[in-house]
Protein backbone atom coordinates (compact mmCIF):
# COMPACT_ATOMS: atom_id res chain seq x y z
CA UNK A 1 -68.53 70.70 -125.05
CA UNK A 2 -67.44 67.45 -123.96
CA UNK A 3 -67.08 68.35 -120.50
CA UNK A 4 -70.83 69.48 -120.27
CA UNK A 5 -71.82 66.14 -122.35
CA UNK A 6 -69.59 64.05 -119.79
CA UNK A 7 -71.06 66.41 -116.66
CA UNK A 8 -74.92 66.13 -118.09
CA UNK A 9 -75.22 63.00 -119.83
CA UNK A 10 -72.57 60.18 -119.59
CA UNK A 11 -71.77 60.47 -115.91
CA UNK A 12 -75.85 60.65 -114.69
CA UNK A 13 -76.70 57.22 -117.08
CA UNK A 14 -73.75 55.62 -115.40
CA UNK A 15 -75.00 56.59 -111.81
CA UNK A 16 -78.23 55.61 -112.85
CA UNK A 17 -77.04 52.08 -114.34
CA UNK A 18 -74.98 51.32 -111.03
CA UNK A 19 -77.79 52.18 -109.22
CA UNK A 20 -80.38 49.89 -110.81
CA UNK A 21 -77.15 46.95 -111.17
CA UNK A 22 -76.49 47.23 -107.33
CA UNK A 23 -80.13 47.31 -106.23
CA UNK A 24 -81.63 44.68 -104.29
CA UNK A 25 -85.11 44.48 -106.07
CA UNK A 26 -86.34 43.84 -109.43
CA UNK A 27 -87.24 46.83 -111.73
CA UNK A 28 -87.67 46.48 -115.08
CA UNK A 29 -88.91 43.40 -117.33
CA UNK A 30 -84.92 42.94 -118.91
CA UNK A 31 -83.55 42.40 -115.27
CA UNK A 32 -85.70 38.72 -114.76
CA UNK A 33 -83.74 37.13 -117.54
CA UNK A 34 -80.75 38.86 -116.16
CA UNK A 35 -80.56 39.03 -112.70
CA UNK A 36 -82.04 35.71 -112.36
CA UNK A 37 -81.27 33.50 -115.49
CA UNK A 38 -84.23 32.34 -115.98
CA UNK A 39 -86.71 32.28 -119.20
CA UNK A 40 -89.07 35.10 -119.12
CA UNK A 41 -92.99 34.76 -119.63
CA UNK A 42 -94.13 38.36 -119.33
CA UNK A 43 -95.24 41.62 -117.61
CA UNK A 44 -98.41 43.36 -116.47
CA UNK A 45 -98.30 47.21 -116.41
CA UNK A 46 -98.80 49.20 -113.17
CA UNK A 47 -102.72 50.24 -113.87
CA UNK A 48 -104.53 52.39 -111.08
CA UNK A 49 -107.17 49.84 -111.35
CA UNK A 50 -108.38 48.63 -107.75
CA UNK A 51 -110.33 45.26 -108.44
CA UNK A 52 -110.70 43.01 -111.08
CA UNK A 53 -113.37 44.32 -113.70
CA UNK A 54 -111.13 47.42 -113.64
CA UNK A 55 -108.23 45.60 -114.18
CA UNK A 56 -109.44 44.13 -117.21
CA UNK A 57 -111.24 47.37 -119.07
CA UNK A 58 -107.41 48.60 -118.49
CA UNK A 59 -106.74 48.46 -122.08
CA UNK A 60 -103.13 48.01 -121.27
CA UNK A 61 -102.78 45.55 -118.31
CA UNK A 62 -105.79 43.55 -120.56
CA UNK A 63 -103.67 43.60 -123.72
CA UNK A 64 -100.14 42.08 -121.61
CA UNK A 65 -102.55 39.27 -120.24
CA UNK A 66 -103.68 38.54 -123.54
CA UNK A 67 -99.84 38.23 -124.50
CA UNK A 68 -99.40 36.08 -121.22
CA UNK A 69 -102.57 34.36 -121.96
CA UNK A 70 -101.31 33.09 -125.55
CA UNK A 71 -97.52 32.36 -124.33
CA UNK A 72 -99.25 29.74 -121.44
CA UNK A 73 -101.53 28.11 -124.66
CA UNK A 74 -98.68 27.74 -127.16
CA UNK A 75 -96.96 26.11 -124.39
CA UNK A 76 -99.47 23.56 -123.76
CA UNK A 77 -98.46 20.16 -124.82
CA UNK A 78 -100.54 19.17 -127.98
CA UNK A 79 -103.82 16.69 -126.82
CA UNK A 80 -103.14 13.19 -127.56
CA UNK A 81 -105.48 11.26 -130.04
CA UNK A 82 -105.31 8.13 -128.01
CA UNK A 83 -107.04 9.69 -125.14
CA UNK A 84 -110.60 9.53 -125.29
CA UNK A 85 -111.11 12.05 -121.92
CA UNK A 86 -107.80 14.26 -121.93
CA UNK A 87 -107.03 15.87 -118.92
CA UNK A 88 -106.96 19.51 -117.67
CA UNK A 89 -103.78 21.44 -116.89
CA UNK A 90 -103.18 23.10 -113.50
CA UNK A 91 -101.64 26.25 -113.36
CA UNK A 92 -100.39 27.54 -109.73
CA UNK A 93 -99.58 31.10 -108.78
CA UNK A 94 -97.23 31.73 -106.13
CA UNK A 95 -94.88 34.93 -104.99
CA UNK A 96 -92.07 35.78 -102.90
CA UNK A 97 -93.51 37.88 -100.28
CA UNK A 98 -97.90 38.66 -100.68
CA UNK A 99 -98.78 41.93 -101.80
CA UNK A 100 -96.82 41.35 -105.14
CA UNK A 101 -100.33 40.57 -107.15
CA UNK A 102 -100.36 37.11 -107.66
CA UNK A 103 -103.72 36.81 -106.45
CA UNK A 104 -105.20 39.40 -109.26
CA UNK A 105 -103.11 37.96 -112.01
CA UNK A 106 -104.60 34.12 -111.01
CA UNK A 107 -108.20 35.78 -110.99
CA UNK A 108 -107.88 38.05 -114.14
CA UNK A 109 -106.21 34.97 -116.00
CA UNK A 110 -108.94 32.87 -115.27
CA UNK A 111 -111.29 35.16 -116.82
CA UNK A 112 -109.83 35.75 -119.65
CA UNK A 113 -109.29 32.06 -120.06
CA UNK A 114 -113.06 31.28 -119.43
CA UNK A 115 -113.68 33.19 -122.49
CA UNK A 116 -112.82 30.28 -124.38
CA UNK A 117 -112.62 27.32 -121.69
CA UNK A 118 -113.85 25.81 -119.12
CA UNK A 119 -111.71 26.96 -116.00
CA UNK A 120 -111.93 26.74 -111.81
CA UNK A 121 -110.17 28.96 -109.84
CA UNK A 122 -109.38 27.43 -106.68
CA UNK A 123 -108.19 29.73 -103.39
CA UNK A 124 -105.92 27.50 -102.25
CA UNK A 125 -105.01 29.87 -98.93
CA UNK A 126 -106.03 28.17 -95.66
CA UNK A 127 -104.59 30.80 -93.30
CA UNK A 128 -106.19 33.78 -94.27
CA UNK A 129 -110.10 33.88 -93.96
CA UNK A 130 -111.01 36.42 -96.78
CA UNK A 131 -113.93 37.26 -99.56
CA UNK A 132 -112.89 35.95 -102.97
CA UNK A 133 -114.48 36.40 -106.17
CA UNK A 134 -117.97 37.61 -104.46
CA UNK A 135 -118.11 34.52 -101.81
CA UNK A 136 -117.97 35.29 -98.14
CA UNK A 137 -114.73 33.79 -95.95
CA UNK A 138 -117.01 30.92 -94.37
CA UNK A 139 -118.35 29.76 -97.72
CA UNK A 140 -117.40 25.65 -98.21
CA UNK A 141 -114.04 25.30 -100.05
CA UNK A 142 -111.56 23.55 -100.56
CA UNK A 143 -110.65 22.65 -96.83
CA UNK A 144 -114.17 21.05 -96.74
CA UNK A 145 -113.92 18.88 -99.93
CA UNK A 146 -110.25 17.75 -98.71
CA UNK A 147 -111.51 17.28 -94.81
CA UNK A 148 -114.84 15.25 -96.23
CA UNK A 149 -116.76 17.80 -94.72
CA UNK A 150 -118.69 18.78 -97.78
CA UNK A 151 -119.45 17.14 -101.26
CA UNK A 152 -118.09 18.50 -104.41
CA UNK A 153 -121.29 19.94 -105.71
CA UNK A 154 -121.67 22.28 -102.52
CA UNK A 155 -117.87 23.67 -102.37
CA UNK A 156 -117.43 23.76 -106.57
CA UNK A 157 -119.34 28.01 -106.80
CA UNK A 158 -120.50 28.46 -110.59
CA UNK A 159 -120.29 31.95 -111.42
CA UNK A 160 -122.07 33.06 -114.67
CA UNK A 161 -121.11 36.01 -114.84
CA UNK A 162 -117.84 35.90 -114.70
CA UNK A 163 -117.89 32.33 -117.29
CA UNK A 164 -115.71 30.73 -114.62
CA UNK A 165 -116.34 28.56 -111.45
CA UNK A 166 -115.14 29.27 -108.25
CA UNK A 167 -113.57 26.79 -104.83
CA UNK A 168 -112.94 29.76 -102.09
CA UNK A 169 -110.69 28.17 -99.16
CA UNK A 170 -113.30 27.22 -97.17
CA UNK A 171 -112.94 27.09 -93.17
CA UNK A 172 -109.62 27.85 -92.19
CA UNK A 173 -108.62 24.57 -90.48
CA UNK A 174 -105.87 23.88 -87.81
CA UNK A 175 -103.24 21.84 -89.76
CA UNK A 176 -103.67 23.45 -93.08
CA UNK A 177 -100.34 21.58 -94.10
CA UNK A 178 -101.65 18.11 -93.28
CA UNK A 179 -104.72 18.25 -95.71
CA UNK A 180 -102.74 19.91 -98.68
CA UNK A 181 -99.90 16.92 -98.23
CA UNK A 182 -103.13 14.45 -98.12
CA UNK A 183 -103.72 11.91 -101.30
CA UNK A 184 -107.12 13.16 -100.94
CA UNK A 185 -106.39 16.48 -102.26
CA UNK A 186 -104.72 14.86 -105.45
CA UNK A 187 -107.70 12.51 -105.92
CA UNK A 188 -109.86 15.93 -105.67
CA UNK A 189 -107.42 17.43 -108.87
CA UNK A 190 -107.61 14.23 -110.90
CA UNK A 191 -111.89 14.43 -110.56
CA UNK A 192 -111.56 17.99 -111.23
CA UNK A 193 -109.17 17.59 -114.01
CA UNK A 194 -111.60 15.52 -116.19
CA UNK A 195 -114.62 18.65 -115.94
CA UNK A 196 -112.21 21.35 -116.58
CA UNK A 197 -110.03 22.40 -119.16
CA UNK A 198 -107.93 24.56 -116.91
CA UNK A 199 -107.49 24.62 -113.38
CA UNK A 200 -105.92 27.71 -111.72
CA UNK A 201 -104.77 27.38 -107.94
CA UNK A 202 -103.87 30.76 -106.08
CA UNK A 203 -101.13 29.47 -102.94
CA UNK A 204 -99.45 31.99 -100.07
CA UNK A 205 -96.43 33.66 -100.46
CA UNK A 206 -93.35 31.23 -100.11
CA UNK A 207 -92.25 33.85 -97.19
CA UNK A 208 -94.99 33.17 -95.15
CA UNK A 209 -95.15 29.63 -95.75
CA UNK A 210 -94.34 26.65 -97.61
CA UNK A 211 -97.74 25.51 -98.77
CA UNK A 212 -96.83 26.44 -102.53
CA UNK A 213 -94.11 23.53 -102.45
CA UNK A 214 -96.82 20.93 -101.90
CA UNK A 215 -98.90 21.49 -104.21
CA UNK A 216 -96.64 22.16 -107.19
CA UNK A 217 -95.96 18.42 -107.77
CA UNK A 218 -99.66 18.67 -108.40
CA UNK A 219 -99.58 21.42 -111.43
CA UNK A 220 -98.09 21.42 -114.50
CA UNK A 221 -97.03 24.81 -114.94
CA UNK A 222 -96.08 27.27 -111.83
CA UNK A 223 -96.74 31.38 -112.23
CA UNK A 224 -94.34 33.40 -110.59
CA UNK A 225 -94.95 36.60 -109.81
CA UNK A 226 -92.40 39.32 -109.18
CA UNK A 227 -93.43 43.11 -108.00
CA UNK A 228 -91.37 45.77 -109.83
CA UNK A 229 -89.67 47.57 -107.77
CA UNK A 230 -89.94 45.17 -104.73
CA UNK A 231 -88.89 42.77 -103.03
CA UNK A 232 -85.76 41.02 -101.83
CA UNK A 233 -83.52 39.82 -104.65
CA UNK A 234 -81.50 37.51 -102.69
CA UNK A 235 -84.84 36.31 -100.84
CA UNK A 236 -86.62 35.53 -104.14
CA UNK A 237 -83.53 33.74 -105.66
CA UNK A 238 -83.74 31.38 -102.33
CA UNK A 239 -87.32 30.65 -102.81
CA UNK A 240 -86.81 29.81 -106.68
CA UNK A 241 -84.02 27.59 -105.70
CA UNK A 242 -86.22 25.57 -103.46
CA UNK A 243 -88.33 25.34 -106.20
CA UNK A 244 -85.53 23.56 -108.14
CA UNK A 245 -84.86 21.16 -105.49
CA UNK A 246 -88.19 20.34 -105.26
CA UNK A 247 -88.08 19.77 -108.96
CA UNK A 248 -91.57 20.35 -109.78
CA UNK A 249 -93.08 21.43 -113.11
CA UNK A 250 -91.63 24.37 -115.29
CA UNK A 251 -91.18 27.70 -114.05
CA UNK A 252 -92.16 30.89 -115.53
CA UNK A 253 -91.86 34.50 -114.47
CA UNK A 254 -94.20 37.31 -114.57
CA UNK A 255 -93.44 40.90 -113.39
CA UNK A 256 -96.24 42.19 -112.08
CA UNK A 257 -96.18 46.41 -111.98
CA UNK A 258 -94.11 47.33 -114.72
CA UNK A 259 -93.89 51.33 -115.87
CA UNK A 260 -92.31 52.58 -118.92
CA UNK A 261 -89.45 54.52 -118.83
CA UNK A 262 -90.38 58.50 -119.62
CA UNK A 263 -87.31 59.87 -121.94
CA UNK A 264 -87.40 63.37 -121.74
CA UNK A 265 -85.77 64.87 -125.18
CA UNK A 266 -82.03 66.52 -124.62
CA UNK A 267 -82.42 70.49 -125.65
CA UNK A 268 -80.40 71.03 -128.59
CA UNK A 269 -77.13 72.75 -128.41
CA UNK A 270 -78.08 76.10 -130.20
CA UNK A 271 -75.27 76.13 -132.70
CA UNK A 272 -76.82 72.61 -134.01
CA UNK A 273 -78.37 72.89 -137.51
């Protein structure tokens, strides 16, 4: 008897533990806090899902955004009385490597937000010419409010409804880097700052490039999103140490893809009562 428990049970969970200890990827929700020692904010389930009205009828994935959603508001430092026209906080999304879903969680998170607030999402990718949120790739952005090619009223998108408004990236210009490390982009936040209650920004991946570390001195909290099941451990704890030495605002970590662990019951030894 102990032989078989030892041969069908203790020696397969310890194969399985070493296995999941030596891997180079992150795949369950207890191995941020672990692996990386940092605080945790949450986890979106794996949903089959493909765009974002799905994504937020999935009764799970909507119920771990509305935990996510509450942790990021209890957070929020409380408004000061002696400030007659408070300002709005900027959350940023950002990722390892793309693909890991930081682009859904930014625009799902917004929407649930502009439920109760006023919110802009701004796409702040100026290397990839794509659709977001319904606008086509050429639409003016934010590259045209930063380059002075367009006024605020023509690259600010009000979508009712969705309850939110919408800053695509625009034109994708040649020196992308140059207009995000501008003071006229920060002069652009503080404006927006004083219409919105929240303002969500959606950067590249820090693999492709390093766009996320200029504006994160511009945001107050920074989203990052890890892919169960993906990605390069050692690569990710890189990119969160540049983050450090940057020393920009607080941190918090979202695993993005989660599954729950299926426990099939042990058949009973047939001598058991």
């Amino acid at each position: 008897m102990v032989f078989g428990y030892l041969g069908t049970v203790a020696v397969p969970a310890l194969v399985l533990a070493a296995r999941f200890q030596w891997s180079g990827s992150l795949d369950f929700p207890a191995d941020v806090p672990a692996r990386l020692a940092r605080p945790f904010a949450g986890s979106l389930p794996l949903t089959p899902a493909v765009n974002i009205p799905e994504f937020l009828a999935d009764r799970p994935f909507a119920q771990a955004l509305a935990e996510l959603r509450t942790r990021l508001q209890l957070r929020r430092p409380a408004p000061d009385p002696l400030v007659q026209f408070p300002r709005g906080r900027v959350l940023l999304t950002c990722s390892t490597a793309p693909g890991e879903g930081k682009s859904t969680l930014a625009a799902s998170l917004a929407l649930t937000l502009g439920r109760s607030e006023r919110v802009l999402l701004i796409n702040a990718d100026l290397r990839t010419s794509q659709e977001f949120m319904g606008l086509p790739a050429r639409a003016p952005g934010l590259s045209h409010l930063i380059a002075g090619a367009a006024q605020l009223r023509d690259c600010v998108h009000a979508r009712p409804e969705l309850g939110i408004d919408v800053i695509p990236a625009g034109v994708l210009p040649p020196n992308p880097q140059e207009l995000l490390a501008g003071k006229r982009l920060r002069r652009v936040l503080e404006m927006l700052q004083r219409r919105y209650d929240t303002l969500i920004i959606d950067t590249p991946a820090l693999a492709q490039c390093s766009d996320a570390m200029l504006l994160g001195p511009l945001s107050d909290d920074i989203l990052y999103v890890l892919a169960a099941g993906s990605g390069d451990l050692e690569q990710t704890r890189s990119q969160l140490h540049k983050l450090d030495m940057a020393d920009l605002g607080p941190i918090h970590l979202v695993m993005n893809r989660t599954q729950p662990i299926a426990l099939s019951p042990l058949p009973l030894w047939k001598g058991a009562a």
